[in-house]
N, C-alpha and C. Protein backbone atom coordinates (compact mmCIF):
# COMPACT_ATOMS: atom_id res chain seq x y z
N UNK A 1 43.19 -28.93 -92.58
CA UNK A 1 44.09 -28.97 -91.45
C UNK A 1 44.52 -30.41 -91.21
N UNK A 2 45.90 -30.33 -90.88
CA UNK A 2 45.98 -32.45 -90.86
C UNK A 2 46.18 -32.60 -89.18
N UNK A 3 45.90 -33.48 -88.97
CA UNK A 3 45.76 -34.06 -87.76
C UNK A 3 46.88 -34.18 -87.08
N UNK A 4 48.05 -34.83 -87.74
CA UNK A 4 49.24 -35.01 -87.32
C UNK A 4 49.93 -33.83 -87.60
N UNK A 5 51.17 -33.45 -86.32
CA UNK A 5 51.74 -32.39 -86.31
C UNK A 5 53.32 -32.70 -86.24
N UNK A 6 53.80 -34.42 -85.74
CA UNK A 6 54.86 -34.45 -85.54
C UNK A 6 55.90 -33.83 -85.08
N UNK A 7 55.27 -32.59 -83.57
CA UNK A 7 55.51 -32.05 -83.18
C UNK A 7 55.91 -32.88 -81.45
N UNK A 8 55.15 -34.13 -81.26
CA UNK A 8 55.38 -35.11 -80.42
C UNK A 8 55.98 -36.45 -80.89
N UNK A 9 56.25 -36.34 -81.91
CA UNK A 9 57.99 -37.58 -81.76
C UNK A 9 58.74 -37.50 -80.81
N UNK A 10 59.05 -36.94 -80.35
CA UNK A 10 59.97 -37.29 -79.28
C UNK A 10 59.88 -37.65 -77.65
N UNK A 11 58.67 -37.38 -77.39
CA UNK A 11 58.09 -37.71 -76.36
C UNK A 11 57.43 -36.25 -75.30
N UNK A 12 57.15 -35.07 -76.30
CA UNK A 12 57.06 -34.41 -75.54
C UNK A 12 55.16 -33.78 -76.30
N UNK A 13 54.85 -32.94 -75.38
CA UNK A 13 53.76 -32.45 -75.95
C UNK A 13 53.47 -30.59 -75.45
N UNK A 14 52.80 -29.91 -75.99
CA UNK A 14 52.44 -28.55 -75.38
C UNK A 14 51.17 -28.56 -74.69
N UNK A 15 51.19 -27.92 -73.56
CA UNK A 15 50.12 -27.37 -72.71
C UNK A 15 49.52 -26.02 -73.66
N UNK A 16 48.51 -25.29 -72.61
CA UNK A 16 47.24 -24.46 -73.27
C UNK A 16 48.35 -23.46 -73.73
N UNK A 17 49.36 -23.27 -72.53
CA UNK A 17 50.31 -21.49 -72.79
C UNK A 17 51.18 -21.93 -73.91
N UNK A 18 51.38 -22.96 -74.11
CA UNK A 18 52.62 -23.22 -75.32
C UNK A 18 53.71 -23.68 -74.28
N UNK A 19 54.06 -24.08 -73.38
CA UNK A 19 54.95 -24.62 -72.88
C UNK A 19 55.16 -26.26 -73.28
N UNK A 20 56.21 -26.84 -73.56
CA UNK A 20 56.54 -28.12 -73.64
C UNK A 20 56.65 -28.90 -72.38
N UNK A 21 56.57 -29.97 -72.48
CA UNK A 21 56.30 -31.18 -71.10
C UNK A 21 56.50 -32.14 -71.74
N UNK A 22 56.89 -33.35 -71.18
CA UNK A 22 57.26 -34.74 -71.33
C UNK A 22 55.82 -35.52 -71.39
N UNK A 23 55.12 -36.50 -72.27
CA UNK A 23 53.93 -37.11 -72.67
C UNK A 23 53.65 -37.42 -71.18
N UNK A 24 54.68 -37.69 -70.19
CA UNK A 24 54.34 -38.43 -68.79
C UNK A 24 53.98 -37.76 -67.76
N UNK A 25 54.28 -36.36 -68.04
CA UNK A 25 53.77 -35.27 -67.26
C UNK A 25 52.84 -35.23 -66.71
N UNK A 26 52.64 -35.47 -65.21
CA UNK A 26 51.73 -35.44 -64.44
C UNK A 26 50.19 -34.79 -64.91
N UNK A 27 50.53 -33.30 -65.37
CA UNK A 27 49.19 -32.86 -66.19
C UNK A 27 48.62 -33.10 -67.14
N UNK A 28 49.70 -33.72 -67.98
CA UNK A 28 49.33 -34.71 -69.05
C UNK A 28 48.55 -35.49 -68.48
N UNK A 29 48.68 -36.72 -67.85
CA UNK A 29 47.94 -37.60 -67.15
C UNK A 29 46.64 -37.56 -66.78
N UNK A 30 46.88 -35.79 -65.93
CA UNK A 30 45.16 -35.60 -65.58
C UNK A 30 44.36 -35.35 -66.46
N UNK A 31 44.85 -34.28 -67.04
CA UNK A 31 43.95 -34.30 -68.37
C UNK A 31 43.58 -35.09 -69.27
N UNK A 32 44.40 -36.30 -69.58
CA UNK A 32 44.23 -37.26 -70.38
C UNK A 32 43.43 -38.27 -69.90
N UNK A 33 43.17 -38.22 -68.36
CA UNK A 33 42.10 -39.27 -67.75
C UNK A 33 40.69 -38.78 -68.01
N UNK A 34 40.93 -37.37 -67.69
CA UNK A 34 39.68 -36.62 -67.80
C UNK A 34 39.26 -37.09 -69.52
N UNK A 35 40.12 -37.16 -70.08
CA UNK A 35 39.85 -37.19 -71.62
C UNK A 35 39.05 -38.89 -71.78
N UNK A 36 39.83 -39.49 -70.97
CA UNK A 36 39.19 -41.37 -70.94
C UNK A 36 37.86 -41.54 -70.62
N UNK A 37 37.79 -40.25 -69.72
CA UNK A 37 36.71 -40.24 -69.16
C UNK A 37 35.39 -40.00 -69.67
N UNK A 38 35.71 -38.96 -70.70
CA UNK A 38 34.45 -38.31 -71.43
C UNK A 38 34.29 -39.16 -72.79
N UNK A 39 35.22 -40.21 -73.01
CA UNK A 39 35.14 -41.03 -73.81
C UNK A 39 34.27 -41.77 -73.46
N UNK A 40 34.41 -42.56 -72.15
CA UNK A 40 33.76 -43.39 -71.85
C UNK A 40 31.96 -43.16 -71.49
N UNK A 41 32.28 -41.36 -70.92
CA UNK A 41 30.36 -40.96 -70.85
C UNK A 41 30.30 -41.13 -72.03
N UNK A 42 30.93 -41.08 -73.46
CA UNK A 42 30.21 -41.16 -74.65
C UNK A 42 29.35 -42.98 -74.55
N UNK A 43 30.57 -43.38 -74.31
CA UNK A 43 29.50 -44.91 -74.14
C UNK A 43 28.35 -45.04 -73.70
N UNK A 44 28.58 -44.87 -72.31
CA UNK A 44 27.28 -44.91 -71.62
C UNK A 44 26.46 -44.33 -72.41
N UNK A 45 26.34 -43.08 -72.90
CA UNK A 45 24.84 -42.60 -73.65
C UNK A 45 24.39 -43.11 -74.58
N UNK A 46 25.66 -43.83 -75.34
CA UNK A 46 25.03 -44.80 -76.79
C UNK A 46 24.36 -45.77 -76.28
N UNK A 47 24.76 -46.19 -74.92
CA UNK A 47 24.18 -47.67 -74.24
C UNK A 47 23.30 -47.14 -73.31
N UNK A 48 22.67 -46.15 -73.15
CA UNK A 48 21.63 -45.63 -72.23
C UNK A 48 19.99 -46.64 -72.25
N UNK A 49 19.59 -46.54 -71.61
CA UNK A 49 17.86 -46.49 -71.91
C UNK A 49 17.03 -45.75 -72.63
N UNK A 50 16.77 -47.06 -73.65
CA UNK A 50 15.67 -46.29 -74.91
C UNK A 50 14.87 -44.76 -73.81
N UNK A 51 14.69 -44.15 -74.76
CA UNK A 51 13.74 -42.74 -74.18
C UNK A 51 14.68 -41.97 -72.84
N UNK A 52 15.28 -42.09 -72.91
CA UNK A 52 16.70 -41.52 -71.90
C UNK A 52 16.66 -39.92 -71.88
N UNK A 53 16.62 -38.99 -70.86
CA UNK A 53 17.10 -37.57 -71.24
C UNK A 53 18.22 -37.48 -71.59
N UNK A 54 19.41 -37.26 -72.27
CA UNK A 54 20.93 -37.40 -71.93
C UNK A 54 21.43 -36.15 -72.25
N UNK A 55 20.52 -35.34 -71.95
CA UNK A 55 21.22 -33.68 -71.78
C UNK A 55 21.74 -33.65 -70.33
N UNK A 56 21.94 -34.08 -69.08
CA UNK A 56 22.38 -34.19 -68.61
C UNK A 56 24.45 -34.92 -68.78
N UNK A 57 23.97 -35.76 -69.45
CA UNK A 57 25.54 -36.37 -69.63
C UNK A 57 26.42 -35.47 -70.89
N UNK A 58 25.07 -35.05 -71.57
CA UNK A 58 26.02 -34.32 -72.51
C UNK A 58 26.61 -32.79 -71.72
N UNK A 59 25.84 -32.22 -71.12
CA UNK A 59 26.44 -31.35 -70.15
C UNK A 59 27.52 -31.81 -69.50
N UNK A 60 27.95 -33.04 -68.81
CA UNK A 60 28.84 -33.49 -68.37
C UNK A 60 29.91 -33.17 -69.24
N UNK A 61 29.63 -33.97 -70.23
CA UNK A 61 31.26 -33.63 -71.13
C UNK A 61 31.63 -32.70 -71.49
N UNK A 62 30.76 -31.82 -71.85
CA UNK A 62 30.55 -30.31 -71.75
C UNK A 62 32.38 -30.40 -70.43
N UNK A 63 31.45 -29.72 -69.36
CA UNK A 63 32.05 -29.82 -68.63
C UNK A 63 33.64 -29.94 -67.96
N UNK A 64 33.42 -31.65 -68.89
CA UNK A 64 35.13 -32.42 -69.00
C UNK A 64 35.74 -31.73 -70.12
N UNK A 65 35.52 -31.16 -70.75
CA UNK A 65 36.27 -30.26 -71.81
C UNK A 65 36.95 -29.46 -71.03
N UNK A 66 35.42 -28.69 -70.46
CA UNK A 66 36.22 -27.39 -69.34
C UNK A 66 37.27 -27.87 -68.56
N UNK A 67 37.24 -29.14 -67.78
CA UNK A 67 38.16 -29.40 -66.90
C UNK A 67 39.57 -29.95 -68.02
N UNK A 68 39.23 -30.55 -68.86
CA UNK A 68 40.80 -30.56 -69.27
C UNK A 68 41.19 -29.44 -70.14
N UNK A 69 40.84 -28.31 -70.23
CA UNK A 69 41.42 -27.22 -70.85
C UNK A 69 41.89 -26.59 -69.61
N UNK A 70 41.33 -26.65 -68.49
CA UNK A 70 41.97 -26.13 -67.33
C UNK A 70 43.33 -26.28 -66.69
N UNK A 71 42.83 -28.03 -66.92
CA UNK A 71 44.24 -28.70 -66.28
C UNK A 71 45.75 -28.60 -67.54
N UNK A 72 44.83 -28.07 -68.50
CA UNK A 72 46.16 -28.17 -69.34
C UNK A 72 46.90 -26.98 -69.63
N UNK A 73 46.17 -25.90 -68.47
CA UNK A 73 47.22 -24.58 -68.42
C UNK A 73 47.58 -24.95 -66.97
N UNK A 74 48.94 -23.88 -66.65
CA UNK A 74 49.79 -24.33 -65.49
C UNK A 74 49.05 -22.91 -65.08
N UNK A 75 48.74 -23.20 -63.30
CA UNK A 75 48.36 -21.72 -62.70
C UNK A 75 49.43 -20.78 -62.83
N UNK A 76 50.08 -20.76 -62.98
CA UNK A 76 51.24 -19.21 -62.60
C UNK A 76 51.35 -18.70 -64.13
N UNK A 77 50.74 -19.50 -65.38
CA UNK A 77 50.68 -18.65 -66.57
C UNK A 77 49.49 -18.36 -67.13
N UNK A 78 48.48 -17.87 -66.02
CA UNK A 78 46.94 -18.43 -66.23
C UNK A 78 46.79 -16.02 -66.20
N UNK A 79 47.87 -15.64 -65.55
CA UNK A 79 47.90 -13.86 -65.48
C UNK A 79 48.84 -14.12 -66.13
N UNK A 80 48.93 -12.26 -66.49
CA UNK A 80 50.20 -11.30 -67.26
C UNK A 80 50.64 -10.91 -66.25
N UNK A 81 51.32 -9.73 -66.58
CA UNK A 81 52.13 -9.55 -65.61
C UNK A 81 51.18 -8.08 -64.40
N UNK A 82 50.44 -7.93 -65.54
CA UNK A 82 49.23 -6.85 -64.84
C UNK A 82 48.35 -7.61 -63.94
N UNK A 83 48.36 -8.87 -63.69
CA UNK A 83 47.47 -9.58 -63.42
C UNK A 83 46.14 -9.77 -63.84
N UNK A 84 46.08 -9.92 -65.27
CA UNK A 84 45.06 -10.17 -66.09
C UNK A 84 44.70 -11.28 -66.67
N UNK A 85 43.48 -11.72 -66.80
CA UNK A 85 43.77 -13.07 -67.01
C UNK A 85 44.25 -13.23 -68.82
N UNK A 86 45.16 -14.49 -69.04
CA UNK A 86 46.10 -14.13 -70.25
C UNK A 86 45.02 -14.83 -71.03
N UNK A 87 44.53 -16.56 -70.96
CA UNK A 87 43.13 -16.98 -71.70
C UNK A 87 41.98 -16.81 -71.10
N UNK A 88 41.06 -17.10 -71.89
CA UNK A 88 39.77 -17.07 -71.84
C UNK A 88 38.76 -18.49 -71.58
N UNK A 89 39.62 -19.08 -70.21
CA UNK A 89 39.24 -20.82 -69.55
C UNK A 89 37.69 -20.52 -69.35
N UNK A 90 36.83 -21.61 -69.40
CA UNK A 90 35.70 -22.30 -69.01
C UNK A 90 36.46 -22.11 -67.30
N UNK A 91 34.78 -22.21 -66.97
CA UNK A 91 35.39 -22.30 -65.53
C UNK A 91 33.98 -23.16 -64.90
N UNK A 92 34.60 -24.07 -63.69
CA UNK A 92 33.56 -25.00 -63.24
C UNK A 92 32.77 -24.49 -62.15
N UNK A 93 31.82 -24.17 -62.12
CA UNK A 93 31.11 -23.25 -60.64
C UNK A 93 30.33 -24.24 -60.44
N UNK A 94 29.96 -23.81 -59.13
CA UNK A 94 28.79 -24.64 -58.06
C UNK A 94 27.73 -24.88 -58.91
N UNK A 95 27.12 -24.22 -59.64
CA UNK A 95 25.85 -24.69 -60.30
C UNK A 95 26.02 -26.43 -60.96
N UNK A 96 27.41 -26.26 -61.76
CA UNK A 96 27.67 -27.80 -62.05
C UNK A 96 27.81 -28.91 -61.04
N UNK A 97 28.08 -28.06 -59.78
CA UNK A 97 28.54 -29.77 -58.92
C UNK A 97 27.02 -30.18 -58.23
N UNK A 98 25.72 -28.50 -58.27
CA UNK A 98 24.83 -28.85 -57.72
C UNK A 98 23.86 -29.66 -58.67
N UNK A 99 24.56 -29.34 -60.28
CA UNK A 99 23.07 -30.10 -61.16
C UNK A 99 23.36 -31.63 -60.94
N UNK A 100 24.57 -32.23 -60.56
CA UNK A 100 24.65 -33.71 -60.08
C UNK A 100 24.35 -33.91 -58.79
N UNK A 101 24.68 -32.96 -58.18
CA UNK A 101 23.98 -33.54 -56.69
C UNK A 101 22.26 -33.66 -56.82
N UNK A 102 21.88 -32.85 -57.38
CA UNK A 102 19.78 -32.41 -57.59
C UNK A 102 19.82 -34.17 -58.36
N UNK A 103 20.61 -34.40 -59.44
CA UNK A 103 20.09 -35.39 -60.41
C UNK A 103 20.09 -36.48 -59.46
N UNK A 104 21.47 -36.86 -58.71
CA UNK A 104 21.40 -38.28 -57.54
C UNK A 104 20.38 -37.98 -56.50
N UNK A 105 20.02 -36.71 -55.79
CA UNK A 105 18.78 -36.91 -54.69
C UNK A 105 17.70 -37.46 -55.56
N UNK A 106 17.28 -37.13 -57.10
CA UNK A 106 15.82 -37.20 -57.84
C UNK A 106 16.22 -38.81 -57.72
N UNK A 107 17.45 -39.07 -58.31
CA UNK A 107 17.33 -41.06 -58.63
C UNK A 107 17.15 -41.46 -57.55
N UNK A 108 17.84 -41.15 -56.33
CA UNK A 108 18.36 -42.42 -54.94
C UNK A 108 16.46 -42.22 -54.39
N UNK A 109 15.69 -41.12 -55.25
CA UNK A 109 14.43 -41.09 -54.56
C UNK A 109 13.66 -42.45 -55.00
N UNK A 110 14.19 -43.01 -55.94
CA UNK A 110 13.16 -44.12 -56.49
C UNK A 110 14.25 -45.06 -56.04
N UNK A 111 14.99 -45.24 -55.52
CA UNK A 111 16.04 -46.22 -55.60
C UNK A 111 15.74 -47.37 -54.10
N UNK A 112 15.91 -48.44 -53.67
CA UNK A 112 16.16 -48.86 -52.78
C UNK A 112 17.11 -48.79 -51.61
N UNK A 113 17.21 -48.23 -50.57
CA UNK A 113 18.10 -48.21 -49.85
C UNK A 113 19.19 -49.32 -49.70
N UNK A 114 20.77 -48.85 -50.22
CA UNK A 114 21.61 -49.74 -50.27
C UNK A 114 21.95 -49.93 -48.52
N UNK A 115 22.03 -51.60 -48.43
CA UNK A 115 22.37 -52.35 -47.30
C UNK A 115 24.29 -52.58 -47.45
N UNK A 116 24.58 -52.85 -48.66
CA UNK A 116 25.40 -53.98 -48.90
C UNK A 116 26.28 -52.64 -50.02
N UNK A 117 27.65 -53.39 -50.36
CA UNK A 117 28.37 -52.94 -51.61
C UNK A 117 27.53 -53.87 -52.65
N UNK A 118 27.68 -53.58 -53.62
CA UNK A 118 26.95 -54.43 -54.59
C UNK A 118 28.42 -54.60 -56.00
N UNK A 119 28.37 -55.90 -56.41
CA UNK A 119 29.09 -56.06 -57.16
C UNK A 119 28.94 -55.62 -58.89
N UNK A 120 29.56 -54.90 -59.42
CA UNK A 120 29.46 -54.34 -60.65
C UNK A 120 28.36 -55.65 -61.56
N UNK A 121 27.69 -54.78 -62.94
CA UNK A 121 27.18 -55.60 -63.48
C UNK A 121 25.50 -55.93 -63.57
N UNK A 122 24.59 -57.09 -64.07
CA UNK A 122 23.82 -57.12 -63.97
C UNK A 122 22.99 -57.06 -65.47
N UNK A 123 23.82 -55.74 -66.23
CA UNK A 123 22.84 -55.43 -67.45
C UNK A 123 24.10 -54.65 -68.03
N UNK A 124 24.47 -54.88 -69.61
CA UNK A 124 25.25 -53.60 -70.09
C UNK A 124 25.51 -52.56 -69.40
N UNK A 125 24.38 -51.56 -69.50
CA UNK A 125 24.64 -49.97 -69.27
C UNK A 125 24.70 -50.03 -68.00
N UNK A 126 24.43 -50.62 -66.98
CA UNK A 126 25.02 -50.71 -65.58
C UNK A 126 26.75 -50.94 -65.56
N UNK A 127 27.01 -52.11 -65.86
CA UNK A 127 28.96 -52.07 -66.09
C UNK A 127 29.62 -51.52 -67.03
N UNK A 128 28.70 -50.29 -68.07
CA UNK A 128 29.29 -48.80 -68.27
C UNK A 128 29.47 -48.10 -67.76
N UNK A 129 28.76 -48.05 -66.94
CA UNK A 129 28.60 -46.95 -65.60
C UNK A 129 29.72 -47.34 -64.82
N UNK A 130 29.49 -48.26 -64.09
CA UNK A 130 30.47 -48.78 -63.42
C UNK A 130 31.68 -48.45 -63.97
N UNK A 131 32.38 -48.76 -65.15
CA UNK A 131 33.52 -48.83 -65.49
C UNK A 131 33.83 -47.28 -65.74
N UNK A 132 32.88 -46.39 -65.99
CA UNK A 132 33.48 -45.01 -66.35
C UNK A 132 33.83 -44.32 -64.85
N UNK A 133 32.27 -44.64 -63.44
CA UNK A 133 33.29 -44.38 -62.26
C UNK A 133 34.06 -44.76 -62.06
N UNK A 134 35.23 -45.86 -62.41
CA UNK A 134 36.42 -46.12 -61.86
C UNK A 134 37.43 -45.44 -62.61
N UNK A 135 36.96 -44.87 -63.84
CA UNK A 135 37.97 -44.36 -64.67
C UNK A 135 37.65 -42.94 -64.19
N UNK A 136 36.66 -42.34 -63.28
CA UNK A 136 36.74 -41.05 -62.85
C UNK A 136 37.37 -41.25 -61.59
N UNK A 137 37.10 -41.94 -61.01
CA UNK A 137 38.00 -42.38 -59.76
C UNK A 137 39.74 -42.07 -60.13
N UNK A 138 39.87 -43.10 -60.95
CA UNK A 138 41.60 -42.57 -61.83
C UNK A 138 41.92 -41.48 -61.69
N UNK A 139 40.73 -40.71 -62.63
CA UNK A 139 41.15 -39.50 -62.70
C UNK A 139 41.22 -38.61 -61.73
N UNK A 140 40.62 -38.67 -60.71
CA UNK A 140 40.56 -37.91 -59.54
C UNK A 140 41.85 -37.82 -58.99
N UNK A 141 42.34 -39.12 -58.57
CA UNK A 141 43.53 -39.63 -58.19
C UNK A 141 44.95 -38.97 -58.63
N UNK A 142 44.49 -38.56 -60.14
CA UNK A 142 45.31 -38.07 -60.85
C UNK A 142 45.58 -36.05 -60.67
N UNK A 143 44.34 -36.14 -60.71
CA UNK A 143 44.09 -34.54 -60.69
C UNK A 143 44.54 -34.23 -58.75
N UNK A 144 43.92 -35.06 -57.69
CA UNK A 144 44.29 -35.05 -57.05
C UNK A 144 45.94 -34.65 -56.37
N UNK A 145 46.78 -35.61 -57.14
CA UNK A 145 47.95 -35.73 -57.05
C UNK A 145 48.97 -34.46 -57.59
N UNK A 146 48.19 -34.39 -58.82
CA UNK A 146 49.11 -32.92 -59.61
C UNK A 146 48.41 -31.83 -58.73
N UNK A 147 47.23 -31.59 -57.99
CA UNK A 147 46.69 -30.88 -56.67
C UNK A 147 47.99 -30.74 -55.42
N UNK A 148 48.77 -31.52 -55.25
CA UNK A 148 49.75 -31.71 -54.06
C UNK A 148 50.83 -30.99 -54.84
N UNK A 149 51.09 -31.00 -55.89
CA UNK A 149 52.34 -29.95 -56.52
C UNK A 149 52.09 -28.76 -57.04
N UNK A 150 50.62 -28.50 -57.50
CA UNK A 150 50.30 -26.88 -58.48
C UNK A 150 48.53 -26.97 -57.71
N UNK A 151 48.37 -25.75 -57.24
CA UNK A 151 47.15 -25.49 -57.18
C UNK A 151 46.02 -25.82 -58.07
N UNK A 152 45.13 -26.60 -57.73
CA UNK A 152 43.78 -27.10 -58.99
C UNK A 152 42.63 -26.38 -58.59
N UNK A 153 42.06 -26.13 -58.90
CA UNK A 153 40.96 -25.54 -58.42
C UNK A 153 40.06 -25.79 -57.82
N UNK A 154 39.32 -25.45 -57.14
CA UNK A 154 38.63 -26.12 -55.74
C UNK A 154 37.43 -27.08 -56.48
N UNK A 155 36.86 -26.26 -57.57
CA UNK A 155 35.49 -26.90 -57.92
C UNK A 155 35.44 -27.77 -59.12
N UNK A 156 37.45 -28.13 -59.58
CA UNK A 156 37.07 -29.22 -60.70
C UNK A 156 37.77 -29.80 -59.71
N UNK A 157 37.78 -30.09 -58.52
CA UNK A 157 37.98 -31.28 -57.76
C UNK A 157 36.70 -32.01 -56.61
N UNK A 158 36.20 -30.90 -56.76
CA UNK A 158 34.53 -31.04 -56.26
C UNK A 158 33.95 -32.01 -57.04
N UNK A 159 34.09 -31.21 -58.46
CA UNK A 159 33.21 -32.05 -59.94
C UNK A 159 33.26 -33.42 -59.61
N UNK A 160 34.55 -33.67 -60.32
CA UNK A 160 35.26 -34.92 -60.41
C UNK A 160 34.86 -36.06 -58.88
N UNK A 161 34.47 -35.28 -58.28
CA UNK A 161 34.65 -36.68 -56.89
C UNK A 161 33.45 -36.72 -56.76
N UNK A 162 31.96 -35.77 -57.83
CA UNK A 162 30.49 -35.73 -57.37
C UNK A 162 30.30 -36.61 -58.85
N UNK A 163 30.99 -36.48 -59.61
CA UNK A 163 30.61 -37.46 -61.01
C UNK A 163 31.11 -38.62 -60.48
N UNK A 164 31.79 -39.06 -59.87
CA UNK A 164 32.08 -40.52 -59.53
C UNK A 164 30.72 -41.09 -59.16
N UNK A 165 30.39 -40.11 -57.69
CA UNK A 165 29.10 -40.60 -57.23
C UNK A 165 28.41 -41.07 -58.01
N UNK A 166 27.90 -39.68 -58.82
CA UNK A 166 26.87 -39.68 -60.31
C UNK A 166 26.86 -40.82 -60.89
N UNK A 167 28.13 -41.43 -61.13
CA UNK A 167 28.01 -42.50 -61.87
C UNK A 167 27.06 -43.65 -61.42
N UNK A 168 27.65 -43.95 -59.98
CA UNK A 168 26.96 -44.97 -59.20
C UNK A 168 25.88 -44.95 -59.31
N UNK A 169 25.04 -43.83 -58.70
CA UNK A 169 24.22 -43.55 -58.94
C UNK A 169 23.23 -43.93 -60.07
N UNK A 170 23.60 -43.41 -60.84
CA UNK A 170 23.03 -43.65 -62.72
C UNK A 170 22.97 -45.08 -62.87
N UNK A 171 24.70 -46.18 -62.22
CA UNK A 171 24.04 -47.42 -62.64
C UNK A 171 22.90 -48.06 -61.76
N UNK A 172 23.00 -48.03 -60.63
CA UNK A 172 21.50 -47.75 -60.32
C UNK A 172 20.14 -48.09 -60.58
N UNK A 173 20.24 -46.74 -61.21
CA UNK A 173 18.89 -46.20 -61.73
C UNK A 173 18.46 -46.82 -62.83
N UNK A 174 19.47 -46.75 -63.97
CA UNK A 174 19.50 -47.60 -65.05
C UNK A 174 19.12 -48.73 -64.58
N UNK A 175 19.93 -49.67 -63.98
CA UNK A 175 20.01 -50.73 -63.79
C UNK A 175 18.08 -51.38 -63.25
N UNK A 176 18.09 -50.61 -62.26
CA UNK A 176 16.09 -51.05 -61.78
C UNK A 176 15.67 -50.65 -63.11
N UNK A 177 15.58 -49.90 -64.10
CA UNK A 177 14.57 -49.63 -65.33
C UNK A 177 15.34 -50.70 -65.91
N UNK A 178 16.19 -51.11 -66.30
CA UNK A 178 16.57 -52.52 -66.87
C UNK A 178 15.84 -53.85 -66.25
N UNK A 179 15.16 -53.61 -64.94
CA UNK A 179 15.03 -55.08 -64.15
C UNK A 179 16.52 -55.82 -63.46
N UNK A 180 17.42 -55.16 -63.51
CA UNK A 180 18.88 -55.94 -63.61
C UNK A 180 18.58 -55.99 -61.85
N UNK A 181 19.03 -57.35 -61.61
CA UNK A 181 19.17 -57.82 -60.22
C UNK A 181 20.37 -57.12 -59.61
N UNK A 182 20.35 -56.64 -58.22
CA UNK A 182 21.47 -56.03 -57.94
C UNK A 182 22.23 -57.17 -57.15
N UNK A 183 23.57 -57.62 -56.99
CA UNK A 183 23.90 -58.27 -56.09
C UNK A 183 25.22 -57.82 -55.49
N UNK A 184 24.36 -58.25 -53.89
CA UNK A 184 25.43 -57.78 -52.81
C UNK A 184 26.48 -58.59 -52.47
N UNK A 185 27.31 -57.56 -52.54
CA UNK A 185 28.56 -58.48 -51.80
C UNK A 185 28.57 -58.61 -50.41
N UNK A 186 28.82 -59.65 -50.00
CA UNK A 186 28.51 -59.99 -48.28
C UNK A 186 29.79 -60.95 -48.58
N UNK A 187 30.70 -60.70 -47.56
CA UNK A 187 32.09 -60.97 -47.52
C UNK A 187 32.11 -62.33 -46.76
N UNK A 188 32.90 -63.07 -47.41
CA UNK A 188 32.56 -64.73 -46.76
C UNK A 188 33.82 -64.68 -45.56
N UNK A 189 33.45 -64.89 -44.71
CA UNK A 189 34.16 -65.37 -43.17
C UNK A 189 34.88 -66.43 -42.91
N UNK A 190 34.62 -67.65 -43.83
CA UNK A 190 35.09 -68.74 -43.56
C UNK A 190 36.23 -68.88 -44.44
């Protein structure tokens, strides 16, 4: 099978139903953040902590699959005309937004109570972390936005704004098993 289809020369691409869209297409976008995104959990796990569980993150991307196969069908071609469903989507349920909420109560349990914002950094896999929540942040933003024109679904917008947390979180956690000093930002007055 070859990779290239040269079916997007011109600036356009197909969604899940076969419909064409412009590369700039708002759903394009979301999905394609979501896609930056699960790129970037790939980082983090290569840069994890020796002896690491990372069935958790790999579930994540798991996950980000589901959400950009979602976002890349339009709701109104998601039934027939019987009202059946036409594919066969992944779908994001509560169990996923609760296995990140269970994972941040277990970390923030060993964690120090944050006083302060703390500035990115410290150790590698901490400003992986860091950098993939801001690229879920993006994406939120994104999915968010195409949310104000086509219905998204309640719980890959749940996901998306509890993996941001997650992230924080994780650098964190990482970050104290690294020893990495945390430092606060305390906003200068003068």
């Amino acid at each position: 099978m070859k990779i290239y289809t040269k079916t997007g020369d011109k600036g356009q691409t197909s969604l899940f139903s076969g419909s064409r869209v412009p590369k700039h297409d708002l759903r394009i976008e979301s999905y394609g953040t979501i896609d930056e995104l699960n790129s970037y959990i790939g980082v983090i796990k290569d840069h994890s902590p020796e002896g690491e569980d990372l069935g958790l993150l790999h579930h994540i991307q798991d996950r980000l699959f589901s959400i950009g196969s979602i976002l890349a069908t339009e709701p109104e071609k998601l039934k027939d005309k019987q009202g059946e469903d036409r594919f066969k989507l992944p779908k994001i349920k509560d169990h996923d937004i609760e296995a990140l909420e269970q994972a941040m109560d277990e970390m923030n349990e060993e964690l120090p109570e944050m006083t302060h914002f703390l500035l990115p950094g410290g150790h590698p896999v901490v400003s992986f972390c860091h950098v993939g929540r801001c690229v879920c942040r993006r994406a939120e933003r994104r999915v968010t936005a195409l949310h104000e024109q086509e219905e998204v679904n309640v719980n890959v917008l749940k996901y998306i704004n509890r993996l941001s947390d997650f992230l924080f979180v994780l650098s964190r956690y990482w970050g104290k098993k690294a020893k990495a000093k945390e430092v606060k930002w305390v906003p200068k007055t003068d």
